[in-house]
Protein backbone atom coordinates (compact mmCIF):
# COMPACT_ATOMS: atom_id res chain seq x y z
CA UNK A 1 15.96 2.65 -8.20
CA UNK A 2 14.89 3.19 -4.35
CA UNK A 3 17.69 2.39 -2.02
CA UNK A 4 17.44 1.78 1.58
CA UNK A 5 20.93 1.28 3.33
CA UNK A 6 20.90 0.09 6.95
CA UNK A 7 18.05 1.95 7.87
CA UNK A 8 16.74 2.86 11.35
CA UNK A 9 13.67 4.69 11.25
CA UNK A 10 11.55 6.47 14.19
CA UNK A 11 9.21 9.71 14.41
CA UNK A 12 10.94 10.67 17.60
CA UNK A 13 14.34 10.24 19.39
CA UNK A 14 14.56 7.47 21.58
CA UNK A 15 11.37 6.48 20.05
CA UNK A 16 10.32 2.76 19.03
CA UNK A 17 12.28 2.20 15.72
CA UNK A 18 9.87 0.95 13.29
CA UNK A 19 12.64 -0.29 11.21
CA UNK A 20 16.31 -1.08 12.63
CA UNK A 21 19.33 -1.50 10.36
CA UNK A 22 16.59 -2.61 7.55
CA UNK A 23 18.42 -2.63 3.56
CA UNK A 24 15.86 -2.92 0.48
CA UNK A 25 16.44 -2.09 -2.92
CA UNK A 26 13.41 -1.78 -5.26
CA UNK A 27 14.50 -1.33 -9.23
CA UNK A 28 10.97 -2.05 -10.67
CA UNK A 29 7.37 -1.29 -9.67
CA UNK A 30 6.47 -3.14 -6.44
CA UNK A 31 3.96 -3.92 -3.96
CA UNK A 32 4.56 -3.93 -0.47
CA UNK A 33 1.81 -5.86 0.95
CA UNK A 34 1.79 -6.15 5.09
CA UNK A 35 -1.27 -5.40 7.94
CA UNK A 36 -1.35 -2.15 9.82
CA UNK A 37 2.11 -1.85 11.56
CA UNK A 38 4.07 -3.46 9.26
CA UNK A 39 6.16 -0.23 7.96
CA UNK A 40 4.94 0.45 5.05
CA UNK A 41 3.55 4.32 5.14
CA UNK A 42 7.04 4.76 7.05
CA UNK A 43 9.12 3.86 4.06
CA UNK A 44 7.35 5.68 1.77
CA UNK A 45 7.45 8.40 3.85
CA UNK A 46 10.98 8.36 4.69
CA UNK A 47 11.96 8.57 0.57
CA UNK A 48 10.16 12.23 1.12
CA UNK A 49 12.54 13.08 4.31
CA UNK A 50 9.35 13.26 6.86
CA UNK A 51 10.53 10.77 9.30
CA UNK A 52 12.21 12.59 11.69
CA UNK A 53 14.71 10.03 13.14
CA UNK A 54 16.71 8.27 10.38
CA UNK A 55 20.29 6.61 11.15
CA UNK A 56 21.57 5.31 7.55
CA UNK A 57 21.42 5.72 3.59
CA UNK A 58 17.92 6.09 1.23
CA UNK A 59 18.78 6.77 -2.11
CA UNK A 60 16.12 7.58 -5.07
CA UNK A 61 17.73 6.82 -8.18
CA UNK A 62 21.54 7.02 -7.20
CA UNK A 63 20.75 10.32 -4.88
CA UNK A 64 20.54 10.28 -1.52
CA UNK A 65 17.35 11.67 0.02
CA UNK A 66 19.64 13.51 3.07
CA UNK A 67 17.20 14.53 6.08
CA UNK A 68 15.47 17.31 4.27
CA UNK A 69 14.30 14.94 1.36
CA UNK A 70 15.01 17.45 -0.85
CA UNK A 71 15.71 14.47 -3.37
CA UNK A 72 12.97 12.57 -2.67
CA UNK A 73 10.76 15.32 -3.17
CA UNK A 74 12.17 16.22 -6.83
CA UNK A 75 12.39 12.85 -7.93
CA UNK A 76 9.10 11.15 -6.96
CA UNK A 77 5.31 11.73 -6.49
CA UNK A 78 3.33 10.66 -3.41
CA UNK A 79 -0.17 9.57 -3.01
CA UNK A 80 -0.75 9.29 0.75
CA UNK A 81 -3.06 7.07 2.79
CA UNK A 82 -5.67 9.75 3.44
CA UNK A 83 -7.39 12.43 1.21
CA UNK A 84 -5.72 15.34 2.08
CA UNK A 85 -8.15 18.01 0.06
CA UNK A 86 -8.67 21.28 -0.02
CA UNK A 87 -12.98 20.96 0.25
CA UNK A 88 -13.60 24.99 -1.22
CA UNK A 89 -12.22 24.02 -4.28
CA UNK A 90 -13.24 22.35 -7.25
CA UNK A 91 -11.91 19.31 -8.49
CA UNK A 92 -10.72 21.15 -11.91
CA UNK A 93 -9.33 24.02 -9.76
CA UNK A 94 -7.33 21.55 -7.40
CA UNK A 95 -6.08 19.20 -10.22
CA UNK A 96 -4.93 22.94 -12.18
CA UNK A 97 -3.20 24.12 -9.39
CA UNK A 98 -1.44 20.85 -8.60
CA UNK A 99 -0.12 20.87 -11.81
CA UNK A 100 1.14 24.28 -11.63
CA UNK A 101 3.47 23.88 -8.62
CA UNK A 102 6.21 22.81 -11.14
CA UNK A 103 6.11 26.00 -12.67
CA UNK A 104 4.08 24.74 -15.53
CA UNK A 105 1.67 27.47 -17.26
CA UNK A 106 -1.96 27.87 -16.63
CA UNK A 107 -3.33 26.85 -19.93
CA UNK A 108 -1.43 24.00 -19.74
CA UNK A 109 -2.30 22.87 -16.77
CA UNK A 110 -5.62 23.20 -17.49
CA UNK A 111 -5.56 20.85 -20.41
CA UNK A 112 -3.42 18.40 -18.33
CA UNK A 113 -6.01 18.61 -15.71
CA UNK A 114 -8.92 18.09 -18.37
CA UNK A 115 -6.95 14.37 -19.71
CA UNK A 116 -6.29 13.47 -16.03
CA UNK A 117 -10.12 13.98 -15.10
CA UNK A 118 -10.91 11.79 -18.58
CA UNK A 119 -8.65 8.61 -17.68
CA UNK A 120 -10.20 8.77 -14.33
CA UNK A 121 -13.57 9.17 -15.39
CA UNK A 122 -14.40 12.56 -13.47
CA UNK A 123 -15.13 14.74 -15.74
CA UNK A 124 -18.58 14.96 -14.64
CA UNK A 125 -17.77 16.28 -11.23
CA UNK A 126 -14.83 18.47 -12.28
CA UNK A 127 -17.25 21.81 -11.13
CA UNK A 128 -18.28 19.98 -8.01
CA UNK A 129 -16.05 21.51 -4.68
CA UNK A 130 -14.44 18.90 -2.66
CA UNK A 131 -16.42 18.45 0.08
CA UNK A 132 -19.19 17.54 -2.37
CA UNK A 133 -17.67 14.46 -2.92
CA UNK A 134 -18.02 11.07 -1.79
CA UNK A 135 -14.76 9.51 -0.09
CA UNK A 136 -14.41 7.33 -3.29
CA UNK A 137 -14.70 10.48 -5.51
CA UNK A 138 -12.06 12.25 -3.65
CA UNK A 139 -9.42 8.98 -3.84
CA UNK A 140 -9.66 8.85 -7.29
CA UNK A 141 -8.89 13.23 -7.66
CA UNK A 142 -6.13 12.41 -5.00
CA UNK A 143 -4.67 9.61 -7.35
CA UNK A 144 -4.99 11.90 -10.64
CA UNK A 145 -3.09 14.71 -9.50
CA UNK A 146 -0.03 12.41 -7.50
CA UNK A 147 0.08 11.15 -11.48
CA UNK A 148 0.43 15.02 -12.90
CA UNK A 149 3.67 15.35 -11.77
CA UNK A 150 6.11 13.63 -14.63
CA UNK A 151 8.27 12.24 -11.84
CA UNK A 152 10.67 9.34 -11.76
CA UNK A 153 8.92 7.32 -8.85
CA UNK A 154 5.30 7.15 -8.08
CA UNK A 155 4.76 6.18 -4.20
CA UNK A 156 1.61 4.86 -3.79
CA UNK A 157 -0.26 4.65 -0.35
CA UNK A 158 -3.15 2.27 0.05
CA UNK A 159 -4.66 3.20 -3.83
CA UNK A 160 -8.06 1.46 -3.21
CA UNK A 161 -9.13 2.85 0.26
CA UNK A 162 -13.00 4.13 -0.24
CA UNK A 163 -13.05 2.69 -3.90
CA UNK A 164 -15.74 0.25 -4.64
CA UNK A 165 -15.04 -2.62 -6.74
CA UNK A 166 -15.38 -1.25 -9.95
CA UNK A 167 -12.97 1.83 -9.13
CA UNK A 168 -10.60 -0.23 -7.63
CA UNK A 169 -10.13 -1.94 -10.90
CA UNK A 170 -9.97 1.29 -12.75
CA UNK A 171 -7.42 2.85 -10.64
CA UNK A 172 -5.02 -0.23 -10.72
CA UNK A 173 -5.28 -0.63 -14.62
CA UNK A 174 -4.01 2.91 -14.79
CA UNK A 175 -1.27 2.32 -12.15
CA UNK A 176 -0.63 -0.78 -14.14
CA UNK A 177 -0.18 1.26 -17.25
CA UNK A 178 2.08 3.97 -15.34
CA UNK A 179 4.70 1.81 -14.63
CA UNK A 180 5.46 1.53 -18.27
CA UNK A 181 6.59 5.37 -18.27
CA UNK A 182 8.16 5.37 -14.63
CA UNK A 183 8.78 3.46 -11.26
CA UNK A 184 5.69 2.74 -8.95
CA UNK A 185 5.81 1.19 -5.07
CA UNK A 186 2.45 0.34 -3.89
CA UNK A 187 1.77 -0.11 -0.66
CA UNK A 188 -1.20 -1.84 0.34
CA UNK A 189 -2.92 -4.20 3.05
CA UNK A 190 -5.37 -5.54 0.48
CA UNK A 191 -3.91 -8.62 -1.22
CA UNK A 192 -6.40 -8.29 -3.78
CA UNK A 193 -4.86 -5.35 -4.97
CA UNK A 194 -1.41 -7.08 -5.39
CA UNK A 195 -2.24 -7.71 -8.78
CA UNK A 196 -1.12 -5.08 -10.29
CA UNK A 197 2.57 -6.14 -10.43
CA UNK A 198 3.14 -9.60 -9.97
CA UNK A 199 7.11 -9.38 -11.08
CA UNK A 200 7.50 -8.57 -7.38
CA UNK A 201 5.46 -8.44 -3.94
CA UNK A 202 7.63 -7.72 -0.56
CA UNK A 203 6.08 -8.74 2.43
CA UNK A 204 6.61 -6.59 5.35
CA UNK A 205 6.22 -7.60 9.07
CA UNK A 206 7.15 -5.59 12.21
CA UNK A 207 9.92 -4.09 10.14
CA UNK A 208 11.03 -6.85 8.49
CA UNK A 209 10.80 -8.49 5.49
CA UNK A 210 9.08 -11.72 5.63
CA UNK A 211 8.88 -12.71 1.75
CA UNK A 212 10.01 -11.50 -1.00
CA UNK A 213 9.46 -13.00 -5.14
CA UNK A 214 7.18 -13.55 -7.69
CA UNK A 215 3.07 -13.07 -6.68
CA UNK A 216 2.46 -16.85 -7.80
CA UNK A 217 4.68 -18.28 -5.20
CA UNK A 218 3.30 -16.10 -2.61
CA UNK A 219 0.90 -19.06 -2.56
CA UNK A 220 3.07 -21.71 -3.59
CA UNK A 221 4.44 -20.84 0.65
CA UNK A 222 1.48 -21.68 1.63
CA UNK A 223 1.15 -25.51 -0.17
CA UNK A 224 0.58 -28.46 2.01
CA UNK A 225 -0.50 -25.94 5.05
CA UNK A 226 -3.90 -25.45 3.62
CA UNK A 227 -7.01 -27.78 4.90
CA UNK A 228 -10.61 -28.30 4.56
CA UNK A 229 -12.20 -29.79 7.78
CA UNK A 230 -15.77 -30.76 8.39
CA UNK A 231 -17.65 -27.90 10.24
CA UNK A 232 -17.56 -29.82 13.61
CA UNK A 233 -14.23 -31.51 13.85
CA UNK A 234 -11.54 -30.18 16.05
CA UNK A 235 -8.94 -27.59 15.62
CA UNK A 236 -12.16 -25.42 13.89
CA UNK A 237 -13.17 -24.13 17.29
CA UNK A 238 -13.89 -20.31 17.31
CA UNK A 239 -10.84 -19.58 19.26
CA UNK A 240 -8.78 -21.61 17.10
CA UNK A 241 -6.57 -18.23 15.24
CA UNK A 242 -5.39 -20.43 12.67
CA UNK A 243 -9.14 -20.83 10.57
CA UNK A 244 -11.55 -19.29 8.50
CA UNK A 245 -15.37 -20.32 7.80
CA UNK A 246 -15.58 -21.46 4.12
CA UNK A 247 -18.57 -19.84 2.53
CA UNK A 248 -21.70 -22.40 2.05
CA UNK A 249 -21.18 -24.07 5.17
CA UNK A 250 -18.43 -25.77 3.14
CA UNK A 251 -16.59 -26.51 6.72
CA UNK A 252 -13.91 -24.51 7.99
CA UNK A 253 -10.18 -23.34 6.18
CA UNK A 254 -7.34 -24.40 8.53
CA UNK A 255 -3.72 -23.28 7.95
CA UNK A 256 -1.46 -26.10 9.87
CA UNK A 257 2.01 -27.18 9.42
CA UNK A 258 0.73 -30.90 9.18
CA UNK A 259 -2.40 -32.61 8.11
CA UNK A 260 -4.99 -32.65 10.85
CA UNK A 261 -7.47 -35.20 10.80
CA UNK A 262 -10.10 -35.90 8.48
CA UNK A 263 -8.65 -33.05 6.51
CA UNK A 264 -8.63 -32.03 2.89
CA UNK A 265 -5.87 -30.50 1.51
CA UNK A 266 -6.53 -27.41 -0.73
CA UNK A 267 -5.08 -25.59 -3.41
CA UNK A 268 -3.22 -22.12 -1.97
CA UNK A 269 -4.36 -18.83 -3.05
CA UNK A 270 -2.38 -15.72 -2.64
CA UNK A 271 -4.40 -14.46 0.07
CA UNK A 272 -3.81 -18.29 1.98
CA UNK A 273 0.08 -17.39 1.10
CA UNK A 274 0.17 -13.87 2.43
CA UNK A 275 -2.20 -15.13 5.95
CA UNK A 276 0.41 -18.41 6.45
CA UNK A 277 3.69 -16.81 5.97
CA UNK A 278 2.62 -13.79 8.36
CA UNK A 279 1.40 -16.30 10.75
CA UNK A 280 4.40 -18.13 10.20
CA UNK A 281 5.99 -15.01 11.28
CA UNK A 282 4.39 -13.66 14.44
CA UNK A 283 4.49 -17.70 15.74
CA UNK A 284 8.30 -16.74 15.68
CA UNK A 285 8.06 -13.68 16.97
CA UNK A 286 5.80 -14.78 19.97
CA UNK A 287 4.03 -12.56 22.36
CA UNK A 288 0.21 -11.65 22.71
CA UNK A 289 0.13 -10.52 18.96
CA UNK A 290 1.19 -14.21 17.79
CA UNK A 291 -1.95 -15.47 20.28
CA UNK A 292 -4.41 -13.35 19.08
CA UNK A 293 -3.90 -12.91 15.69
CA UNK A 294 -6.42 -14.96 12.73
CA UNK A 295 -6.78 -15.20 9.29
CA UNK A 296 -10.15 -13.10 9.70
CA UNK A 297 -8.68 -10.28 11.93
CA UNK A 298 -5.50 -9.56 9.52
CA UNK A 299 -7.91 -9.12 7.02
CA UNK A 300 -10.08 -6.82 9.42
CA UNK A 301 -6.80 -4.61 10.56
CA UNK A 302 -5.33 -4.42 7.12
CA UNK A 303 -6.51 -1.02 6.83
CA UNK A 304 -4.80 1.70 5.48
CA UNK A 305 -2.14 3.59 7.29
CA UNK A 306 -1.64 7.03 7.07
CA UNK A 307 1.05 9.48 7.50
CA UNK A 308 0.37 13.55 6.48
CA UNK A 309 2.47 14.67 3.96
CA UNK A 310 1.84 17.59 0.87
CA UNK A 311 1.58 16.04 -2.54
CA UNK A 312 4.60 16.92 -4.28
CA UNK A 313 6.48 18.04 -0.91
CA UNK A 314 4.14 21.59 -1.28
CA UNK A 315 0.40 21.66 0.01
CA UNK A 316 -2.98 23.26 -1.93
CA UNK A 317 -5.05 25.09 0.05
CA UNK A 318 -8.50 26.75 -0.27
CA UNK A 319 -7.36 30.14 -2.48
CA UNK A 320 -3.30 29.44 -3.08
């Protein structure tokens, strides 16, 4: 269980608080889906004690993470946004070492190493050095050694970024499969990633938490708010925020709290769900984000964010 207990969270004192007397408590694999700025590389990070400025209780199974982290860093395994590698080593001598920072032999982590590079399908570049690779490559040897580490939580930062379609599905299935042996919070920007545990999907907004249940009725929020208009009618005007272009010259998406005109009502998906209930959101928040924002540029800014941290609270470098 990850605990978050009247939280304030900021990288510097006096700073902007990303999060201000925020609770959560996750008990099973989740997603936290939310655009750049939402807070979700902060909460990850702050289960590993990085975030400087924290007012408040995180707990990782029962323990609390205290300013050092020194729980967090026991208990669970992180996968940050970016791929922090080491580019004069191989992938086999990275994934070795990585699993030898728990004291584990050589051999052993050799043959760990080996099965890690076969589920991810890189055996073939396992003699290749890191900056060799391709920025797809080097996400998928990032992901395989966060998963060496036999820890109670997996924290799991933007998995897809680089990853063409075809990866992206691999590297899901097997965080799929890893939360049958241990706890896994994925935080993404990409609703189509969201798939991978639908028990669950927090939505997370300037801090906040904007919805939180089931995948399915992610989209359900978004029922009766979803039109169809002709290509030319009004309220599809290119600085209307609240449309897409339907593919086909189909005529234009429109999320609305009523019917306009000539309108068609459509079926939600999850992606209409997640862009109307953060919509929804920054409407009540106001301000020049809530006049700015579209359907199109959320997708555009929901990027991944990145904060620096060591795998495994320790960092591999070229020779160690």
């Amino acid at each position: 269980m990850l605990e978050w207990e009247g939280v304030s969270l900021a990288y510097r004192p006096g700073g902007h608080k990303i999060f201000e007397e925020f609770s959560l408590t996750v008990e099973d694999s989740t997603v936290l889906l939310g655009p750049t700025g939402s807070g979700k590389s902060t909460l990850l990070a702050s289960v590993l004690g990085i975030v400087p400025e924290v007012d408040g209780i995180i707990r990782i199974g029962g323990r609390p993470v205290g300013r050092g982290g020194a729980a967090g860093r026991q208990w669970a395994s992180y996968l940050p946004g970016a791929n922090l590698l080491p580019p004069a080593l191989t992938v086999s001598e990275y994934l070795t070492e990585v699993g030898r920072l728990d004291g584990t032999s050589l051999a052993s982590a050799r043959r760990h190493a080996q099965s890690m590079a076969e589920r991810f399908e890189l055996t073939g570049e396992l003699g290749l050095h890191i900056r060799r690779l391709s920025d797809g490559i080097k996400r998928k040897t990032m992901i395989a050694a966060a998963l060496l580490k036999p820890s109670e939580w997996l924290l799991v930062d933007e998995p897809t970024a680089g990853l063409d379609p075809e990866e992206q599905r691999l590297v899901l299935t097997l965080l799929q499969a890893e939360s049958h042996h241990r706890g896994v919070l994925v935080a993404t920007g990409q609703v189509d990633d969201t798939w991978v545990f639908t028990d669950r999907e927090i939505l997370l907004h300037s801090g906040r938490v904007i919805f939180d249940g089931p995948r399915p009725r992610l989209a359900e929020a978004a029922r009766g708010h979803v039109f169809r208009l002709p290509p030319n009618e009004p309220g599809g005007e290119p600085n209307d925020r609240w449309w897409q272009p339907l593919p086909g010259r189909q005529g234009i998406k429109a999320y609305r709290p009523e019917s306009p005109p000539l309108a068609v009502a459509i079926n939600p998906t999850v992606e209409d769900g997640y862009f109307w209930t953060l919509l929804q959101a920054e409407s009540e928040l106001g301000g020049d984000r809530a006049g700015t924002t579209s359907p199109a540029s959320l997708a555009q800014e929901a990027g991944p964010t990145t904060v620096d941290l060591p795998l495994h609270g320790k960092q591999v470098s070229d020779g160690q």
